[in-house]
Protein backbone atom coordinates (compact mmCIF):
# COMPACT_ATOMS: atom_id res chain seq x y z
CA UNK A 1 -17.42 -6.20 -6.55
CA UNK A 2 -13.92 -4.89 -6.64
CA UNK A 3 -10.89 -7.04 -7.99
CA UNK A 4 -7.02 -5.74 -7.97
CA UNK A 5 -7.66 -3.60 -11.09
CA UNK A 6 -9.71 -1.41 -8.55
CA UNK A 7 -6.30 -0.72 -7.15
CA UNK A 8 -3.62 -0.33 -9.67
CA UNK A 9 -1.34 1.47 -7.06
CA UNK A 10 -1.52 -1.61 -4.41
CA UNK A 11 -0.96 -4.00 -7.23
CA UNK A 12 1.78 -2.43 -8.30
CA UNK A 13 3.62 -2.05 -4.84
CA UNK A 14 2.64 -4.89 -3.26
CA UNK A 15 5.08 -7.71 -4.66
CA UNK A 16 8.28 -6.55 -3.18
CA UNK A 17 6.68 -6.67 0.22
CA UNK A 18 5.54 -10.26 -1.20
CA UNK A 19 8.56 -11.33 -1.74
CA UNK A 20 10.44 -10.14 1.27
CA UNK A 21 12.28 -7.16 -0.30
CA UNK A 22 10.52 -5.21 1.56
CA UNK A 23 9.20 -5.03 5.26
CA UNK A 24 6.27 -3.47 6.48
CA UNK A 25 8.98 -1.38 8.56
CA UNK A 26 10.10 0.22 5.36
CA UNK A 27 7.57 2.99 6.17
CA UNK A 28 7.96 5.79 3.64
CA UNK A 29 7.14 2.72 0.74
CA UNK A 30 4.56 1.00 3.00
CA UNK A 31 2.70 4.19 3.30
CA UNK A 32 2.53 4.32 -0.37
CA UNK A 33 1.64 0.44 -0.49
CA UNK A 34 -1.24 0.89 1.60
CA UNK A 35 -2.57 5.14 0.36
CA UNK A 36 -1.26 5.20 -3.51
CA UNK A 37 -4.94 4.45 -4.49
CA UNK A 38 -6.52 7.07 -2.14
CA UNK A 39 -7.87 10.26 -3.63
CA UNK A 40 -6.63 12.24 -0.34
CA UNK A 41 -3.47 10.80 -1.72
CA UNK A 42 -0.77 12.74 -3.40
CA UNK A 43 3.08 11.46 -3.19
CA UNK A 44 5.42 14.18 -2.45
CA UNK A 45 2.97 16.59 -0.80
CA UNK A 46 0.85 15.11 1.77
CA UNK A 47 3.10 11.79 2.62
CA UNK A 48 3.36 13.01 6.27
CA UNK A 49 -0.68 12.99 6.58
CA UNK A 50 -2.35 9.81 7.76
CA UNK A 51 -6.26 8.86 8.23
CA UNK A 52 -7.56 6.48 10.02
CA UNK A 53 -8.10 4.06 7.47
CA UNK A 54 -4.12 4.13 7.28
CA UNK A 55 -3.44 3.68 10.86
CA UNK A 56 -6.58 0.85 10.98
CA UNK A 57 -4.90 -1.23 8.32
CA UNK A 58 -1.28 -1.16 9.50
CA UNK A 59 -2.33 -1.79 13.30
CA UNK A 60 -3.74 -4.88 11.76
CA UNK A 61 -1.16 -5.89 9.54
CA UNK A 62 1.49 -5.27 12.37
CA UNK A 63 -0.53 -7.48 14.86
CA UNK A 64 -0.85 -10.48 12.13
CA UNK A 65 -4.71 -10.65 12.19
CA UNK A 66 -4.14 -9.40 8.70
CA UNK A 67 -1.46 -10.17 6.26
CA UNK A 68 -0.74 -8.55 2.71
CA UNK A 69 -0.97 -12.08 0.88
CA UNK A 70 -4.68 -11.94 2.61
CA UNK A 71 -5.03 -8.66 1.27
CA UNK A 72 -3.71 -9.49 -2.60
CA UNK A 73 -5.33 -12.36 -2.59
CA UNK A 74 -9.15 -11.35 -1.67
CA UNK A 75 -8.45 -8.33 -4.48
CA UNK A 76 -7.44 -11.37 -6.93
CA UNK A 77 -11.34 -13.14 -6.52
């Protein structure tokens, strides 16, 4: 079982897209949102690289079957 402590970087990033400081079109941050947990991960170098997990998770964010309150909450339980 995996709670939001699994994912320090998410938790950290996630409540200024919460609260509407931040849109999902702010891309350079909402990469980081989504990858800052990520071993393959490393801000600075390799921000311009994107997996398939990446592009999975934002097509459904960006499409609504998915939102980011689902996503903080089901880390929360």
């Amino acid at each position: 079982m995996t709670d939001m402590g699994d994912f320090p970087g998410f938790e950290e990033k996630v409540g200024v897209f919460l609260s509407g400081e931040l849109d999902v079109d702010d891309s350079p941050e909402f990469k980081r949102l989504l990858c800052s947990d990520c071993d393959f991960f490393t801000p600075g170098e390799d921000e311009d690289m994107e997996c398939a997990c990446f592009h999975i998770m934002e097509l459904l964010i960006r499409r609504g079957y998915l939102t980011l309150e689902q996503l903080s909450d089901a880390l929360k339980d």
